[in-house]
Protein backbone atom coordinates (compact mmCIF):
# COMPACT_ATOMS: atom_id res chain seq x y z
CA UNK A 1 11.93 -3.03 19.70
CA UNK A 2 14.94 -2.14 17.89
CA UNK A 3 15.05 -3.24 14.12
CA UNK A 4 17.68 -5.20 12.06
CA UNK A 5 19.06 -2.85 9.61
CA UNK A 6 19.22 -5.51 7.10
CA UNK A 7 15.68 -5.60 7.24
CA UNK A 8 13.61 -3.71 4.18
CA UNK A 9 12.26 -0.46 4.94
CA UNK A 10 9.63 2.08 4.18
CA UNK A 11 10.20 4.99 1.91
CA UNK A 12 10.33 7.54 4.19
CA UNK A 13 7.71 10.11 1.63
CA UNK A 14 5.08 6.61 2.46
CA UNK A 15 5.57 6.94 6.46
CA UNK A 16 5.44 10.39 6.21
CA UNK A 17 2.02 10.28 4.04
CA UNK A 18 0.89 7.38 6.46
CA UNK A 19 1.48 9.60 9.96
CA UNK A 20 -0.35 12.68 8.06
CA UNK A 21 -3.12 10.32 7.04
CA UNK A 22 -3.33 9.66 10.98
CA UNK A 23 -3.27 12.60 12.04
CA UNK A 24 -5.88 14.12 9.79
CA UNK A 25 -8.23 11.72 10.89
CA UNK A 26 -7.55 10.77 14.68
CA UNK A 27 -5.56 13.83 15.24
CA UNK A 28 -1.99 14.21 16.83
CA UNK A 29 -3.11 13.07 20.19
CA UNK A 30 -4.40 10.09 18.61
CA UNK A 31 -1.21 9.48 16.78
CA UNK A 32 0.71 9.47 19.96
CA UNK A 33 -0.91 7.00 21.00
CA UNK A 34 -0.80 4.92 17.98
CA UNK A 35 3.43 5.31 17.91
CA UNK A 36 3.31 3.92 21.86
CA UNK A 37 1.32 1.14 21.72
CA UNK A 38 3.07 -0.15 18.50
CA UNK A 39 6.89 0.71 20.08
CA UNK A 40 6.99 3.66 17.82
CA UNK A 41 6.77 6.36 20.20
CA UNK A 42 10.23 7.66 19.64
CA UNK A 43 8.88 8.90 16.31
CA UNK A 44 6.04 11.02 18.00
CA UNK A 45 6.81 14.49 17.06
CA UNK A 46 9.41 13.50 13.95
CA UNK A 47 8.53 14.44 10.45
CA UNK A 48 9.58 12.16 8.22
CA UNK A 49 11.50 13.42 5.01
CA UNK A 50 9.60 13.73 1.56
CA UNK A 51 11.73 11.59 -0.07
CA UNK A 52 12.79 8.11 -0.72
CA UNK A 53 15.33 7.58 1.93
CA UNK A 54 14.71 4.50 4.50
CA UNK A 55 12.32 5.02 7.36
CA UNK A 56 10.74 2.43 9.48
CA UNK A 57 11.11 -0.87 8.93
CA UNK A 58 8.43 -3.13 7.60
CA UNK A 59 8.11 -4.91 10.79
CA UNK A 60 7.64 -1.16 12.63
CA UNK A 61 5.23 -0.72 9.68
CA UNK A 62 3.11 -3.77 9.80
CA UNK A 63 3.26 -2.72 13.96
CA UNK A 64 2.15 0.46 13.62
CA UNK A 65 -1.17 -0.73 11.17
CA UNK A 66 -1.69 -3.77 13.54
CA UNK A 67 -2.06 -0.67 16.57
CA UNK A 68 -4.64 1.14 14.49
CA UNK A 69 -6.41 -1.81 14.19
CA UNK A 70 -6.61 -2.62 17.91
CA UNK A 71 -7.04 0.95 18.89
CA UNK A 72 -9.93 2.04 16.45
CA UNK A 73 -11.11 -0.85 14.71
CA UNK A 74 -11.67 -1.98 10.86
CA UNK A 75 -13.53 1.44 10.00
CA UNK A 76 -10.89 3.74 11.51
CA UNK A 77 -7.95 2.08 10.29
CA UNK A 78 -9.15 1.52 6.65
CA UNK A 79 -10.15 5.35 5.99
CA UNK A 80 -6.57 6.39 7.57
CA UNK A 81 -5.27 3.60 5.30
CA UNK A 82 -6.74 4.05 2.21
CA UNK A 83 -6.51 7.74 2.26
CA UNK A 84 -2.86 7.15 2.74
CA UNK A 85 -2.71 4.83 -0.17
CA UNK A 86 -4.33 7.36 -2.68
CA UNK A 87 -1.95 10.38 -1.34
CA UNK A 88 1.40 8.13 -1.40
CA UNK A 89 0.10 7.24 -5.16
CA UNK A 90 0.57 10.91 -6.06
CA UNK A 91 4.07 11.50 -4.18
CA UNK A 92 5.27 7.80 -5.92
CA UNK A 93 4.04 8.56 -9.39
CA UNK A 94 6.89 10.75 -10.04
CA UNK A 95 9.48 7.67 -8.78
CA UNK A 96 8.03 5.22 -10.79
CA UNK A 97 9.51 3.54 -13.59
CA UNK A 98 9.11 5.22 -16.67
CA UNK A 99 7.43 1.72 -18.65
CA UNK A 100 4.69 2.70 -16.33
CA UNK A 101 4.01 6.57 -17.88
CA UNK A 102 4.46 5.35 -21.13
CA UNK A 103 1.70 2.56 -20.71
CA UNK A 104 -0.54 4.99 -18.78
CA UNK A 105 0.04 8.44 -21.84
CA UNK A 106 1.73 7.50 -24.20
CA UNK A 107 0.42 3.70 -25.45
CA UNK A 108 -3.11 4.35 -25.76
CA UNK A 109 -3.33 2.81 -29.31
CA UNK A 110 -2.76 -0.44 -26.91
CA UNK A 111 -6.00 -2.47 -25.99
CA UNK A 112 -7.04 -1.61 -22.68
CA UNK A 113 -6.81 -4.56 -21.11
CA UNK A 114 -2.84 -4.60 -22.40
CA UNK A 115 -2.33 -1.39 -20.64
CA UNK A 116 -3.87 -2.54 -17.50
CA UNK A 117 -1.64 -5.49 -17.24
CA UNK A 118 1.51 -3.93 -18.00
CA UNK A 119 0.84 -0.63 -15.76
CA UNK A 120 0.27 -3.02 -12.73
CA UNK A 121 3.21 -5.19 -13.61
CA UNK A 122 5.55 -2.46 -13.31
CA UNK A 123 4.42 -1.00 -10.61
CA UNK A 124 4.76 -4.45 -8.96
CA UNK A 125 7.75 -4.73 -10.04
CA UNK A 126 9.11 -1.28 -8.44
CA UNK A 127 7.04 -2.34 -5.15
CA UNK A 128 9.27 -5.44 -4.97
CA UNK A 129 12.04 -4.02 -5.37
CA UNK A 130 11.39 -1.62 -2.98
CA UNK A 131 10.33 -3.90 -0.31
CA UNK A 132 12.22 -6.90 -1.29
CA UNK A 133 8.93 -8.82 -2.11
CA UNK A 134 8.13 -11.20 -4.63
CA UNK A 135 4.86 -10.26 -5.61
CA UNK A 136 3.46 -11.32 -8.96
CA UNK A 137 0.56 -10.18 -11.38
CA UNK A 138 -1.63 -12.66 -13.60
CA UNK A 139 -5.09 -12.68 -15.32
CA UNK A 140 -7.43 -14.86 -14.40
CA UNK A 141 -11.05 -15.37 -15.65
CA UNK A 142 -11.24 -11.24 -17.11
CA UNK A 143 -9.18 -10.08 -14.03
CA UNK A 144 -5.96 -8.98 -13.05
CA UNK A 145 -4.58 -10.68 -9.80
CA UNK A 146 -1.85 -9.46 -8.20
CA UNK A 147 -0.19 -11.64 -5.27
CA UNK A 148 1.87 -10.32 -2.36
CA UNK A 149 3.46 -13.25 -0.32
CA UNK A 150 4.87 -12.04 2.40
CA UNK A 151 2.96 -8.42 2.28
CA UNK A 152 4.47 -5.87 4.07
CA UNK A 153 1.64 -4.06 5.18
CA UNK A 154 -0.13 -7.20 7.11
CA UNK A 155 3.40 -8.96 8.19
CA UNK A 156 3.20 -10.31 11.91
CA UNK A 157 -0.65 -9.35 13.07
CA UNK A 158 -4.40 -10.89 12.49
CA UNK A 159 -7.48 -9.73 11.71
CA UNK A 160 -10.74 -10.80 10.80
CA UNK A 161 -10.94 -9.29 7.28
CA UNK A 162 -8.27 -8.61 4.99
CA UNK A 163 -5.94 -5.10 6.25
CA UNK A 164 -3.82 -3.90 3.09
CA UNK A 165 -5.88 -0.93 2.72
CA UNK A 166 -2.51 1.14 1.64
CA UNK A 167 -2.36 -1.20 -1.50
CA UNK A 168 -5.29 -0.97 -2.45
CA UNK A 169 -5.32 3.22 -2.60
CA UNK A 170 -2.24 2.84 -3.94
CA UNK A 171 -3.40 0.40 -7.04
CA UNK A 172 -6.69 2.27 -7.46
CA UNK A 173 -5.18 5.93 -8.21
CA UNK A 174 -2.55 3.41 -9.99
CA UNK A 175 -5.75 2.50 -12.56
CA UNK A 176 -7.41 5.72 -12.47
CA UNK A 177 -4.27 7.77 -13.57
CA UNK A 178 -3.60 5.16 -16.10
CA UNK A 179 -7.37 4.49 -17.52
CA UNK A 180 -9.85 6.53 -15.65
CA UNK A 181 -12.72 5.75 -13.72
CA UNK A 182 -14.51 2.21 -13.84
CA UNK A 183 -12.34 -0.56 -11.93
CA UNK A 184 -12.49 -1.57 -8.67
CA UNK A 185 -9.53 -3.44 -6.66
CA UNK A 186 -10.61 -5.90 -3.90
CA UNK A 187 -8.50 -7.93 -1.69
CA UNK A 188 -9.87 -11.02 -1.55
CA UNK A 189 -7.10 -12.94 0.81
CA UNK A 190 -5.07 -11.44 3.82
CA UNK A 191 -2.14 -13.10 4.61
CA UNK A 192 -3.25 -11.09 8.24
CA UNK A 193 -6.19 -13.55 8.15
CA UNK A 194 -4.58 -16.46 7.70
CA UNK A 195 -3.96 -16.91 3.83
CA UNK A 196 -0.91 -17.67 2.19
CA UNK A 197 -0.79 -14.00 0.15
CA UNK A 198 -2.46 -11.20 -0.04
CA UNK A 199 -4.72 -11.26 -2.99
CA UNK A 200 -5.87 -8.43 -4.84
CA UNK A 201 -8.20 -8.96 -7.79
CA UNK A 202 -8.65 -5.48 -10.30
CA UNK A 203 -11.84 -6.13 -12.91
CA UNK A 204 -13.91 -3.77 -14.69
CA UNK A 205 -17.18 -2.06 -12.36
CA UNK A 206 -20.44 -3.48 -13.02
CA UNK A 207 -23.00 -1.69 -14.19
C-alpha cells in the first residue's frame, strides 16, 4: 500500500529502534515476515537511519504493530514493544526540548509532583508535534493522565487489550530519567479496543 506523503511519519531513529527490537527478539527471519504480512516487505533488509528524518508512515506503523499482534500474540508483541519504547527513550532524550532537561536536572528545588507534570507535558508536546497529534496531559485524583486521540501506534487495528506498548517504554524511562524509580504508567483505554483515546494514567507505586 503506497502512503500519502502528506501523511505524518515516524522518526526514522524510532523505526529503526522498533525493527532492532524485532529482531532481537523474533529474529530476522521473523522480521521478514512481520514487513510482508503488514505490506512492509520492501523494507526487509533496509536499515533505517539514526536520525530524525521521515520513515514510515503512521499508517505503515500502526500496520506493522497490528502484524505482530496477529503473528505472535499480546506477549510477543508487548516485550518487542516495550523494549523498543525504553531504547527509543534513550536515542530521543537528546532531541527533546530543552524545558524537559531542565525539569528533569536542573529544577529539583520544584515539588515533585510539579516536575512530573511539566516533564510529561513537554514531552507531549514534542510527541505532537512530531506526529501531528493532539494529545493532552491532566491530573486527576493524584495522577497524571495523558490522552492520545487519534494514537499513532494503535491507528486502524483491534485488539482485545490496550496495544501502545511503545508509549508506555517511552513515558516510563521518561519518569525514571526525570525522578527515579517508583511510578508506574498504565494504559487504561485503547483507542485499538474501541475507546475514544488512548489513556495512560502515571501515579506513584504502591507499597
Amino acid at each position: 500500500m503506497s502512503a500519502d506523503m502528506n501523511e505524518p511519519r515516524i522518526p526514522s531513529w524510532l523505526w529503526r529502534i522498533v525493527l532492532k527490537s524485532s529482531t532481537d527478539n523474533i529474529g530476522e527471519r521473523g522480521t521478514r515476515t512481520v514487513l510482508r504480512r503488514s505490506g512492509l516487505e520492501h523494507y526487509s533488509g533496509v536499515t533505517p537511519k539514526d536520525d530524525d528524518t521521515p520513515s514510515v508512515s503512521v499508517n505503515e506503523f500502526s500496520q506493522y504493530i497490528q502484524a505482530l499482534f496477529d503473528i505472535f500474540g499480546e506477549n510477543g508483541a508487548r516485550s518487542i514493544l516495550l523494549r523498543a519504547g525504553k531504547i527509543g527513550f534513550t536515542f530521543a532524550y537528546d532531541r527533546m526540548p530543552p524545558t524537559i532537561k531542565v525539569a528533569s536536572k536542573m529544577l529539583r528545588i520544584l515539588p515533585e509532583k510539579k516536575r512530573l507534570v511539566t516533564v510529561v507535558s513537554e514531552f507531549s508536546k514534542a510527541f505532537n508535534e512530531t506526529l501531528s497529534t493532539v494529545g493532552s496531559v491532566t491530573e486527576e485524583e493524584g495522577k497524571v493522565v495523558v490522552e492520545i486521540p487519534d494514537c499513532p501506534y494503535c491507528r486502524g487495528f483491534s485488539t482485545e487489550t490496550p496495544a501502545c506498548y511503545v508509549e508506555i517504554g517511552l513515558l516510563s524511562q521518561l519518569i525514571e530519567a526525570a525522578l527515579g524509580s517508583g511510578y508506574t504508567v498504565k494504559e487504561t483505554k485503547c483507542v485499538a479496543t474501541g475507546d475514544p483515546v488512548c489513556r495512560f494514567e502515571i501515579e506513584k507505586s504502591h507499597g
